[in-house]
C-alpha atoms as a PDB file:
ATOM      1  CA  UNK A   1      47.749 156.689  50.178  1.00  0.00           C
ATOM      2  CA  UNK A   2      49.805 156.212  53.228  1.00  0.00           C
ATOM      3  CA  UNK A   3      46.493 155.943  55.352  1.00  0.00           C
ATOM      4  CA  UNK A   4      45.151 152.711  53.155  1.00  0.00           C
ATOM      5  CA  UNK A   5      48.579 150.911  53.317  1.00  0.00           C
ATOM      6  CA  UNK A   6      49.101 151.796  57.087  1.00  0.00           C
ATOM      7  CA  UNK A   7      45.001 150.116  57.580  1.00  0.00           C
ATOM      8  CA  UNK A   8      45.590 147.463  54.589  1.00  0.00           C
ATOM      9  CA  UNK A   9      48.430 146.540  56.414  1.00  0.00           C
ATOM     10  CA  UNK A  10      46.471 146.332  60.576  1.00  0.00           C
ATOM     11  CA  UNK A  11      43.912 144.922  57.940  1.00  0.00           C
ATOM     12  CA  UNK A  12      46.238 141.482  56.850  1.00  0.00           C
ATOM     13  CA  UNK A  13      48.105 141.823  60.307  1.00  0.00           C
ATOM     14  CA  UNK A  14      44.708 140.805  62.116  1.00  0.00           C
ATOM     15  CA  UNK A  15      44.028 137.846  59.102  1.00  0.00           C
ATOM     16  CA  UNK A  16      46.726 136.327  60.100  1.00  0.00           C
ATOM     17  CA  UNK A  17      46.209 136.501  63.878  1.00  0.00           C
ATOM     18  CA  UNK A  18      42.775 135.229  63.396  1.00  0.00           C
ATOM     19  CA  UNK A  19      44.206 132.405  60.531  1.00  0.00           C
ATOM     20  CA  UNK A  20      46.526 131.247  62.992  1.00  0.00           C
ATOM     21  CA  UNK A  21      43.814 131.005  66.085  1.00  0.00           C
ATOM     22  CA  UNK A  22      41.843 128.673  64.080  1.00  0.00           C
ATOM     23  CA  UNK A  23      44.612 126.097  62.933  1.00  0.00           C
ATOM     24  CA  UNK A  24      45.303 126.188  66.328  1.00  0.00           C
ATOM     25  CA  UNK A  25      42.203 125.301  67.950  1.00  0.00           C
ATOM     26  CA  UNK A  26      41.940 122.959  64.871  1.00  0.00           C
ATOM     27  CA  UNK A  27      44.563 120.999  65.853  1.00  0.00           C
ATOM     28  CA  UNK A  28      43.445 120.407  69.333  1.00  0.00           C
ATOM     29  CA  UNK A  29      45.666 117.770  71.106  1.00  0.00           C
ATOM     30  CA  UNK A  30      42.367 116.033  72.066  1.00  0.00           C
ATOM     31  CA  UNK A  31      41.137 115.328  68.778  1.00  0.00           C
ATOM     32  CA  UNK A  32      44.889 112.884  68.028  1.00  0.00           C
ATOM     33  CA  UNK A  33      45.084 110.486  71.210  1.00  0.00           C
ATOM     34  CA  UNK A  34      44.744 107.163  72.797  1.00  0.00           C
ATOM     35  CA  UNK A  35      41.807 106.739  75.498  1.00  0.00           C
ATOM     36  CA  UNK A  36      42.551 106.146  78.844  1.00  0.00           C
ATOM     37  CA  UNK A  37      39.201 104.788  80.395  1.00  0.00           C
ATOM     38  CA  UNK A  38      38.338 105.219  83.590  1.00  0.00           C
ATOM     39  CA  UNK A  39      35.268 103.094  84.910  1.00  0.00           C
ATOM     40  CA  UNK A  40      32.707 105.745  86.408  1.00  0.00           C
ATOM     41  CA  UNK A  41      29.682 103.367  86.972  1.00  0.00           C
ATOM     42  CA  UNK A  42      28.580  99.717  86.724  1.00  0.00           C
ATOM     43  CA  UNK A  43      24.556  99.165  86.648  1.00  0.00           C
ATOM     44  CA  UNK A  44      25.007  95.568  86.609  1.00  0.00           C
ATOM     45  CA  UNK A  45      23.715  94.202  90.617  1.00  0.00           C
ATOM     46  CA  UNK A  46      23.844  90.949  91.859  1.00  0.00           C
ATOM     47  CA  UNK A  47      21.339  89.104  89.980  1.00  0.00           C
ATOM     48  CA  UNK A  48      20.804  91.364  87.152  1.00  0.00           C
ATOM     49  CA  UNK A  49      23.139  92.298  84.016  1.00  0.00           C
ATOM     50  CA  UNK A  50      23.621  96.035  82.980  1.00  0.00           C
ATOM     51  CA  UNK A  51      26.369  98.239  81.777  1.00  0.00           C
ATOM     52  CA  UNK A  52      29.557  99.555  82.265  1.00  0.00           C
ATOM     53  CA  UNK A  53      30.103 103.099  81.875  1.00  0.00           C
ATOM     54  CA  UNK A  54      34.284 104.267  81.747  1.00  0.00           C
ATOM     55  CA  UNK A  55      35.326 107.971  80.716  1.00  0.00           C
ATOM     56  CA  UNK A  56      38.522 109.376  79.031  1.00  0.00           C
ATOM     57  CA  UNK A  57      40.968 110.999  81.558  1.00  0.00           C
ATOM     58  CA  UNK A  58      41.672 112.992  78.378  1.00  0.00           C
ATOM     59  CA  UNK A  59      38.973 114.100  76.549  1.00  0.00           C
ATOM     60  CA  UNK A  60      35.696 113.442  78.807  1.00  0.00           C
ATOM     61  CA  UNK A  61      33.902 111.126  75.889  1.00  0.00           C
ATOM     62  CA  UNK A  62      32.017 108.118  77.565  1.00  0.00           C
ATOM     63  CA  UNK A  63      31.707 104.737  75.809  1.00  0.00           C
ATOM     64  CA  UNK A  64      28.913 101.860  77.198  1.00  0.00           C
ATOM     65  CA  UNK A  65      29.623  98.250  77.696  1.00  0.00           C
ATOM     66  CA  UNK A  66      27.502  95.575  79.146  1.00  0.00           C
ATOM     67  CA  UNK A  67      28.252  93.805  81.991  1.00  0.00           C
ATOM     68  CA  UNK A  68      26.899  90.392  83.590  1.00  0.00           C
ATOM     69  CA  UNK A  69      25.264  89.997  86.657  1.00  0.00           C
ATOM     70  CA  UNK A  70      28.010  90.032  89.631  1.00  0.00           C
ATOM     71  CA  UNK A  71      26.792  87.611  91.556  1.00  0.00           C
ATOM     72  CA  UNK A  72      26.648  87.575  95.200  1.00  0.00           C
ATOM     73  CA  UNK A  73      29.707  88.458  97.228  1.00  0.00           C
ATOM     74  CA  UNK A  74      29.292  86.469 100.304  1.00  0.00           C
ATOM     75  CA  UNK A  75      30.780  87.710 103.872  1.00  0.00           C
ATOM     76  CA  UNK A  76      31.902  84.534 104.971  1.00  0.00           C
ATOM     77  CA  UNK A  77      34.078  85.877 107.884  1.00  0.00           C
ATOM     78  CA  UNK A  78      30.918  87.005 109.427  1.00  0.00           C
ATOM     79  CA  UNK A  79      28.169  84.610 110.573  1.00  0.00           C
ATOM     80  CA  UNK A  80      25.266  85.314 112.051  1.00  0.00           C
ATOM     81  CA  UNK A  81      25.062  82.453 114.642  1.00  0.00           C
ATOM     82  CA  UNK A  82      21.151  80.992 114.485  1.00  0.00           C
ATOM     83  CA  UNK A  83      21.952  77.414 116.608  1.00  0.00           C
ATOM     84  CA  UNK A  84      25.428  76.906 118.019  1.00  0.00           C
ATOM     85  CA  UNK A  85      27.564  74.097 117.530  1.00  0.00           C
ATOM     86  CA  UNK A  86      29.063  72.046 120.255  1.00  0.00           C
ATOM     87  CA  UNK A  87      30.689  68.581 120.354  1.00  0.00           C
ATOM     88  CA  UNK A  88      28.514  66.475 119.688  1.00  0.00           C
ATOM     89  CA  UNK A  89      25.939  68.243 116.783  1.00  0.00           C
ATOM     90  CA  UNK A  90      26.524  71.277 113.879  1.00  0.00           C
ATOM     91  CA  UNK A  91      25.115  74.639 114.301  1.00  0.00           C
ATOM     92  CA  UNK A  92      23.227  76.831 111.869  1.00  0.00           C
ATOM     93  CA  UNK A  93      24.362  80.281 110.891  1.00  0.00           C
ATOM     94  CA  UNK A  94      23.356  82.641 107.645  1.00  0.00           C
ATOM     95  CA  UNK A  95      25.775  84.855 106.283  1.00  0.00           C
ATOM     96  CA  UNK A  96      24.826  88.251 103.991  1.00  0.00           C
ATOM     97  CA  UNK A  97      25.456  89.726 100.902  1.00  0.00           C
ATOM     98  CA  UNK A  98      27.913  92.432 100.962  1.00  0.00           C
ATOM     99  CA  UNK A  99      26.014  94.394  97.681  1.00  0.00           C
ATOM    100  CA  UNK A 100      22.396  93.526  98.678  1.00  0.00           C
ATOM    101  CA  UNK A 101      20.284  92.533 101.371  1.00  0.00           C
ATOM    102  CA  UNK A 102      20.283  88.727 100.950  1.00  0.00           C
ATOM    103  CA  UNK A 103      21.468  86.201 102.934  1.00  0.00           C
ATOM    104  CA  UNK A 104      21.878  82.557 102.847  1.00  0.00           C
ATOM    105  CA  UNK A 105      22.159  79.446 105.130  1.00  0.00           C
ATOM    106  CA  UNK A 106      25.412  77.501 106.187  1.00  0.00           C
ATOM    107  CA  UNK A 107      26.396  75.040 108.710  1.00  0.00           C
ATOM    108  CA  UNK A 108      28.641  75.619 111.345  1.00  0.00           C
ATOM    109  CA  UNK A 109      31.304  72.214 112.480  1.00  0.00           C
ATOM    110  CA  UNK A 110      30.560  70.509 114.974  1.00  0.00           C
ATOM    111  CA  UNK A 111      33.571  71.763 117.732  1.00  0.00           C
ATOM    112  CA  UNK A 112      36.098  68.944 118.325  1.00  0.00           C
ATOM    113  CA  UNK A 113      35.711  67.535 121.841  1.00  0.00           C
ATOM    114  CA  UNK A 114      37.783  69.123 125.056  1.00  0.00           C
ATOM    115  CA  UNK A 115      39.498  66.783 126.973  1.00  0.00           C
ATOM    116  CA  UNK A 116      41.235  69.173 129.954  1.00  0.00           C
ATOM    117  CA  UNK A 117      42.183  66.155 132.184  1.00  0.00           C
ATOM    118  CA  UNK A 118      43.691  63.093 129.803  1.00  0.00           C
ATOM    119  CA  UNK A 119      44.358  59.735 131.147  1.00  0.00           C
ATOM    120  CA  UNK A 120      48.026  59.967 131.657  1.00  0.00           C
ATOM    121  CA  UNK A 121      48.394  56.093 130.739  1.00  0.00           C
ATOM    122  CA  UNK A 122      46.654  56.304 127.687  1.00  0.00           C
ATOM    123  CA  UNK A 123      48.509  59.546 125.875  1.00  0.00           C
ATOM    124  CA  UNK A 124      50.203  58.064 122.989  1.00  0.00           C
ATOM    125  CA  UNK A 125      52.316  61.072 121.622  1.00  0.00           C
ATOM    126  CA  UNK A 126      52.402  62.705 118.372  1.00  0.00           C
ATOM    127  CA  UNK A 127      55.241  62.756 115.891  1.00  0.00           C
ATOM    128  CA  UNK A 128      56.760  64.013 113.161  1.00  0.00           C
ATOM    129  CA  UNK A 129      54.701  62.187 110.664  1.00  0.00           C
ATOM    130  CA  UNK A 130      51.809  60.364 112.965  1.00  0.00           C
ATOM    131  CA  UNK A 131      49.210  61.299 114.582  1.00  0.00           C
ATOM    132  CA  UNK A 132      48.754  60.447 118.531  1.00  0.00           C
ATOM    133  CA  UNK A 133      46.073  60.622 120.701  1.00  0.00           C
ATOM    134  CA  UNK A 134      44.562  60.699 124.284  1.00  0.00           C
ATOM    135  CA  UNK A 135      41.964  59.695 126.229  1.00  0.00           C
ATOM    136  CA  UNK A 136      39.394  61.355 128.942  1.00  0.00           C
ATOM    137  CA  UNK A 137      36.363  62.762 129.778  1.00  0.00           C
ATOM    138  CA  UNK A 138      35.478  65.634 127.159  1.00  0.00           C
ATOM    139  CA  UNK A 139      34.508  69.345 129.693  1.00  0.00           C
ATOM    140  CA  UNK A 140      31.484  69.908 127.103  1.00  0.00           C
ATOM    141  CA  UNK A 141      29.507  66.486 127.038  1.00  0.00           C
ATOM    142  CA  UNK A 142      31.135  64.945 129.599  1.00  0.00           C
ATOM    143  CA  UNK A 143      31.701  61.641 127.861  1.00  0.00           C
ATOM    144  CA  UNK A 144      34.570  59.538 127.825  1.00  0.00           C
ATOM    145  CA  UNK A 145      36.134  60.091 124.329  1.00  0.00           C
ATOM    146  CA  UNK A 146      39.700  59.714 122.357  1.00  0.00           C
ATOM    147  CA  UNK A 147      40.909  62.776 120.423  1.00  0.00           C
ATOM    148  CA  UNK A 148      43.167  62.541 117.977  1.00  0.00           C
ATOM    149  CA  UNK A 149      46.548  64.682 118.332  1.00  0.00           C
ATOM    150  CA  UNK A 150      47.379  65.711 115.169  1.00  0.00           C
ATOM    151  CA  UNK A 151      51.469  64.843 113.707  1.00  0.00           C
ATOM    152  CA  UNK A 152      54.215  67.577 114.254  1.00  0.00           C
ATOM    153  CA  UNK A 153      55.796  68.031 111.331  1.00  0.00           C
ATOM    154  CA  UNK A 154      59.329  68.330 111.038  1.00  0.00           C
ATOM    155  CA  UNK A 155      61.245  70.920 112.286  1.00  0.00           C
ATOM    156  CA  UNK A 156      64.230  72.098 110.205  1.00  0.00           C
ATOM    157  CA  UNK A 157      65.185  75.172 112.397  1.00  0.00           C
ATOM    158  CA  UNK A 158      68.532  74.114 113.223  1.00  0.00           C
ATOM    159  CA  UNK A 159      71.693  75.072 111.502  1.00  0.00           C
ATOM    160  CA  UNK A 160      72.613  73.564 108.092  1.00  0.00           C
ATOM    161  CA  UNK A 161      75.242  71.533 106.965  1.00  0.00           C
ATOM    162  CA  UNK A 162      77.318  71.908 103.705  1.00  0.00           C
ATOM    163  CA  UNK A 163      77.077  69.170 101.616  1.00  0.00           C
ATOM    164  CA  UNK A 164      79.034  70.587  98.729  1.00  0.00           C
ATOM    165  CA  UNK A 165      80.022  74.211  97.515  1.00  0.00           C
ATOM    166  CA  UNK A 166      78.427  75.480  94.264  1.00  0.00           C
ATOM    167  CA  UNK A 167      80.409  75.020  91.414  1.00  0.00           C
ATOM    168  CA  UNK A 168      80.529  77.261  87.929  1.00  0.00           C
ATOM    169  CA  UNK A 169      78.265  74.214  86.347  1.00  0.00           C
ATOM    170  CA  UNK A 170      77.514  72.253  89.855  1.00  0.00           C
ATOM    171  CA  UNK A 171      74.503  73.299  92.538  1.00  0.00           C
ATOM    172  CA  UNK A 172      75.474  73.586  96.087  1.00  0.00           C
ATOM    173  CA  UNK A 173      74.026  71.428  98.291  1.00  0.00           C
ATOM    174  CA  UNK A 174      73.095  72.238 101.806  1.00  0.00           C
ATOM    175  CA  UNK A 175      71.132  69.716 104.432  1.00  0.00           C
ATOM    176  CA  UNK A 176      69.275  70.320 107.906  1.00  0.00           C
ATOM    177  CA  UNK A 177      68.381  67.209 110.086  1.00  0.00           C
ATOM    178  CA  UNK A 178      65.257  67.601 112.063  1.00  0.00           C
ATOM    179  CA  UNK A 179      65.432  68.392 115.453  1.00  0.00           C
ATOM    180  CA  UNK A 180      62.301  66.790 117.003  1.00  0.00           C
ATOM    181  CA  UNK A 181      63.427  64.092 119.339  1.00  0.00           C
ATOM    182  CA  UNK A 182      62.739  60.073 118.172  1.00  0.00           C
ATOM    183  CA  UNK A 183      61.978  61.672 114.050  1.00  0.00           C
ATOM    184  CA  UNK A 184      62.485  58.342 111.946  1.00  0.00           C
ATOM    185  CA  UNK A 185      60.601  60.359 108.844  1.00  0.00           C
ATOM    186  CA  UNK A 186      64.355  59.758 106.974  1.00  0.00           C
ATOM    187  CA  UNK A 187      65.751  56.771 105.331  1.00  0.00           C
ATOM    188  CA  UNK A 188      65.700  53.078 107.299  1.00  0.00           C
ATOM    189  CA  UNK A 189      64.171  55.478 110.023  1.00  0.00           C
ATOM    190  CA  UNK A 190      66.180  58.229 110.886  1.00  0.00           C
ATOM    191  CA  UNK A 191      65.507  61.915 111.505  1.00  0.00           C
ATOM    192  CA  UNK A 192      64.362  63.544 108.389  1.00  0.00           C
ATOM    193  CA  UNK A 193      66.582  65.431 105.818  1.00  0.00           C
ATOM    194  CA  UNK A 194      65.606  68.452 104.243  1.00  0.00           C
ATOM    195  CA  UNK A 195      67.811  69.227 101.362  1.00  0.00           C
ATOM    196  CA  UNK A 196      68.385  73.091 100.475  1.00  0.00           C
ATOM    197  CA  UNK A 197      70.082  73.482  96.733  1.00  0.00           C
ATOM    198  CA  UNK A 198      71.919  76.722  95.813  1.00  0.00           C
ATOM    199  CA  UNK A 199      71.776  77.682  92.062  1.00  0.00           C
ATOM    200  CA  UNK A 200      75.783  77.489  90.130  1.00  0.00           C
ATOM    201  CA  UNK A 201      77.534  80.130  90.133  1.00  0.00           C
ATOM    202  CA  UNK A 202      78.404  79.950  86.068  1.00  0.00           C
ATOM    203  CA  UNK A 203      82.245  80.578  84.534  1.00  0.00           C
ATOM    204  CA  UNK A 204      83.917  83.674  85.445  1.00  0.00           C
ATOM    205  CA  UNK A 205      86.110  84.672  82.360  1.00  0.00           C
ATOM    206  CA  UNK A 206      88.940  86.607  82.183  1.00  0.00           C
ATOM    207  CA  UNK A 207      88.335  89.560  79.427  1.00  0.00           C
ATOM    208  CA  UNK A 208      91.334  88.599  77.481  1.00  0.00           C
ATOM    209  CA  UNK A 209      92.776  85.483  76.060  1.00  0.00           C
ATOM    210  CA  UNK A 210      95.874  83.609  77.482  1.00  0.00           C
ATOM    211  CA  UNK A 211      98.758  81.865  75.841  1.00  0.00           C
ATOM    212  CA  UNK A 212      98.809  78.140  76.657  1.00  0.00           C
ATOM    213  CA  UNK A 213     101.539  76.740  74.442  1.00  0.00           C
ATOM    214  CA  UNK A 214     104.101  78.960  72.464  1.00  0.00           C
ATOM    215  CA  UNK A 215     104.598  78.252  69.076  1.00  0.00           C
ATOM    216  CA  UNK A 216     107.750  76.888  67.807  1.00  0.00           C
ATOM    217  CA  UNK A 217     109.231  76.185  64.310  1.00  0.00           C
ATOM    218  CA  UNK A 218     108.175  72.722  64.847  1.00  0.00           C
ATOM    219  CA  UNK A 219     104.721  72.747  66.393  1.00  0.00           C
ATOM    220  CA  UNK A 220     101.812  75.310  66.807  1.00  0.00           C
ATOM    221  CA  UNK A 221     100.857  76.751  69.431  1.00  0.00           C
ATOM    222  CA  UNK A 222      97.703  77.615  71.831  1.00  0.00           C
ATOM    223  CA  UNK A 223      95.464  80.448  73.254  1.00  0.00           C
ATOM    224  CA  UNK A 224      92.351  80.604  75.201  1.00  0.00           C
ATOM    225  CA  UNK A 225      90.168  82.323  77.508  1.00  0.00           C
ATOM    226  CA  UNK A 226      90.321  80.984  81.187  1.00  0.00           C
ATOM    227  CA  UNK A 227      87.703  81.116  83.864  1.00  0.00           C
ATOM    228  CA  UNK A 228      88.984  82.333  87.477  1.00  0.00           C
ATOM    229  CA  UNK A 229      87.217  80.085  89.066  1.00  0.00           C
ATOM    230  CA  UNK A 230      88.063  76.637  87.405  1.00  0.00           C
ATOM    231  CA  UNK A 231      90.192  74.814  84.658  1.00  0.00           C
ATOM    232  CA  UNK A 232      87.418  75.595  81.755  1.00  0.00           C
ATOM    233  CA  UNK A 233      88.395  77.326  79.091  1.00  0.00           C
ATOM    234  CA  UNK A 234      86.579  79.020  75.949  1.00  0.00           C
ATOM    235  CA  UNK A 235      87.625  80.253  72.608  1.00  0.00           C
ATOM    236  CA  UNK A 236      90.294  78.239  71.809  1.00  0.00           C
ATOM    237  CA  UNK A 237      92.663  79.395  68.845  1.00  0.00           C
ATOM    238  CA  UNK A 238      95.467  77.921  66.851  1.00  0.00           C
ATOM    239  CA  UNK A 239      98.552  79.927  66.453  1.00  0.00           C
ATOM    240  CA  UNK A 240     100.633  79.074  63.530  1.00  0.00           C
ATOM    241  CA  UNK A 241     104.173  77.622  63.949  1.00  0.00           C
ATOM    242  CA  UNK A 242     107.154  80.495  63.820  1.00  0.00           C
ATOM    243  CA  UNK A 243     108.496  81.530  60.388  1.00  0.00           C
ATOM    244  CA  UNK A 244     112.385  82.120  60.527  1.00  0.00           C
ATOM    245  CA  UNK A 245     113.278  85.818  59.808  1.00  0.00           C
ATOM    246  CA  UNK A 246     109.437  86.619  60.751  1.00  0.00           C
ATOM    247  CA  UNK A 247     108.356  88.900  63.469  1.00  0.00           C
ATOM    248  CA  UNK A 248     105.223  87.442  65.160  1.00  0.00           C
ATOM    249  CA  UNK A 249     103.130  89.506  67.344  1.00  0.00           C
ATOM    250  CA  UNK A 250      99.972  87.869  69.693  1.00  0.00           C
ATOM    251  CA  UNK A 251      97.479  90.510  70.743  1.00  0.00           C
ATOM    252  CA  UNK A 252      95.845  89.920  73.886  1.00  0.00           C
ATOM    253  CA  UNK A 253      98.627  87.942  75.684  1.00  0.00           C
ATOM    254  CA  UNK A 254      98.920  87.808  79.225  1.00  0.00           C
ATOM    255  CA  UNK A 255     101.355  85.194  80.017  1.00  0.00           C
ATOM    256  CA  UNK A 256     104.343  85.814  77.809  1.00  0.00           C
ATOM    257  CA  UNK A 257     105.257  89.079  75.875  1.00  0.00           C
ATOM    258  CA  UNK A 258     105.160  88.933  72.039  1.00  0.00           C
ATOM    259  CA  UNK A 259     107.910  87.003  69.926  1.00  0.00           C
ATOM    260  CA  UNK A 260     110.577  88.484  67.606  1.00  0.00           C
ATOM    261  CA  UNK A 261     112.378  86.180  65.203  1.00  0.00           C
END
């Protein structure tokens, strides 16, 4: 008897061991879980359309999408020079695909013309806003052109002046006059202004409320929050006019300590 409830017993021991194996492996983490797709593959090319192919970091399962052709992905910052360009014509050049073999034609600019020795009498200077330009015998085709020198621009590297402080409702204003000599890019022609704005700084309140007028038997009084930065004030309240033979206690006051009548 002992013998069949000492094996009945290893018997239902085991059942359970193998009962709770299988709930386990039922409830396999993988099976409850969002996706997180990683593209493995894209058949589409160039030209032609295919599919994208992405597999769970989690569970391994694959899903197929299609995908349009890719087009060409030109490598415009390298050209194969067919017919160089000079100063007086435009060159030819072809440029390839980075994904496939093909290539395609482009024009290279005609290079703007060299003038090493200018005319010293005919130099009309650039500024801030206009062009200038000089005159001379270009070092490539040896003709006499005039080349265009293109404007300045302003330059606003100097030190800034303060227009106005920011405020807790008003921008600051801060202004830099160019320092190119002769700029008349400003108003009625002089030297350009750039204008730098700061943001406001916005109220500072004080975290408790201050008495601005006692109250008396006659008249009521006042309380507000200040800011520390300027006169504005925020929650104004009322406080009732004194009551003879009343004690009267403000909370929150700063200014005065609290009445007793």
């Amino acid at each position: 008897m002992k013998t069949f409830k000492k094996s009945a017993t290893i018997l239902l021991t085991l059942l359970i061991v193998v009962l709770c194996i299988a709930v386990f492996a039922a409830c396999d983490p993988k099976d409850d879980h969002e996706h997180k797709w990683q593209e493995v593959e894209n058949t589409a090319t160039c030209t032609a359309a295919g599919e994208i192919v992405s597999k769970c970091e989690v569970c391994g399962e694959e899903k197929r999408e299609p995908s349009e052709a890719l087009g060409h992905d030109w490598d415009e910052e390298n050209i194969e020079i067919v017919t160089a360009s000079d100063c007086q014509k435009e060159g030819a050049g072809k440029v390839s695909c980075k994904r496939c073999p093909e290539k395609k034609d482009v024009v290279i600019p005609k290079l703007p013309h060299n003038i090493k020795r200018p005319v010293l009498s005919k130099i009309k200077p650039a500024t801030c806003t206009t062009p200038g330009s000089k005159e001379g015998e270009c070092d490539m085709c040896k003709q006499y052109v005039t080349v265009e020198i293109p404007a300045l621009g302003h330059d606003f590297s100097g030190t800034s002046v303060i227009v106005s402080e920011p405020s807790c409702e008003g921008k600051g204003i801060r202004e830099i006059t160019c320092k190119r000599k002769g700029c008349d890019g400003g108003e009625n022609g002089k030297p350009a202004v750039q204008v730098i704005e700061s943001p406001a700084l916005g109220h500072d309140w004080q975290t408790r409320a201050v008495v601005d007028k006692d109250p008396t038997f006659d008249e009521a009084g006042k309380r507000s929050v200040h800011c520390n930065r300027c006169e504005k004030t925020k929650d104004d309240e009322v406080l009732p006019k004194l009551v003879a033979g009343q004690k009267t206690t403000y909370k929150w006051r700063i200014s005065t300590a609290s009445l007793s009548i």
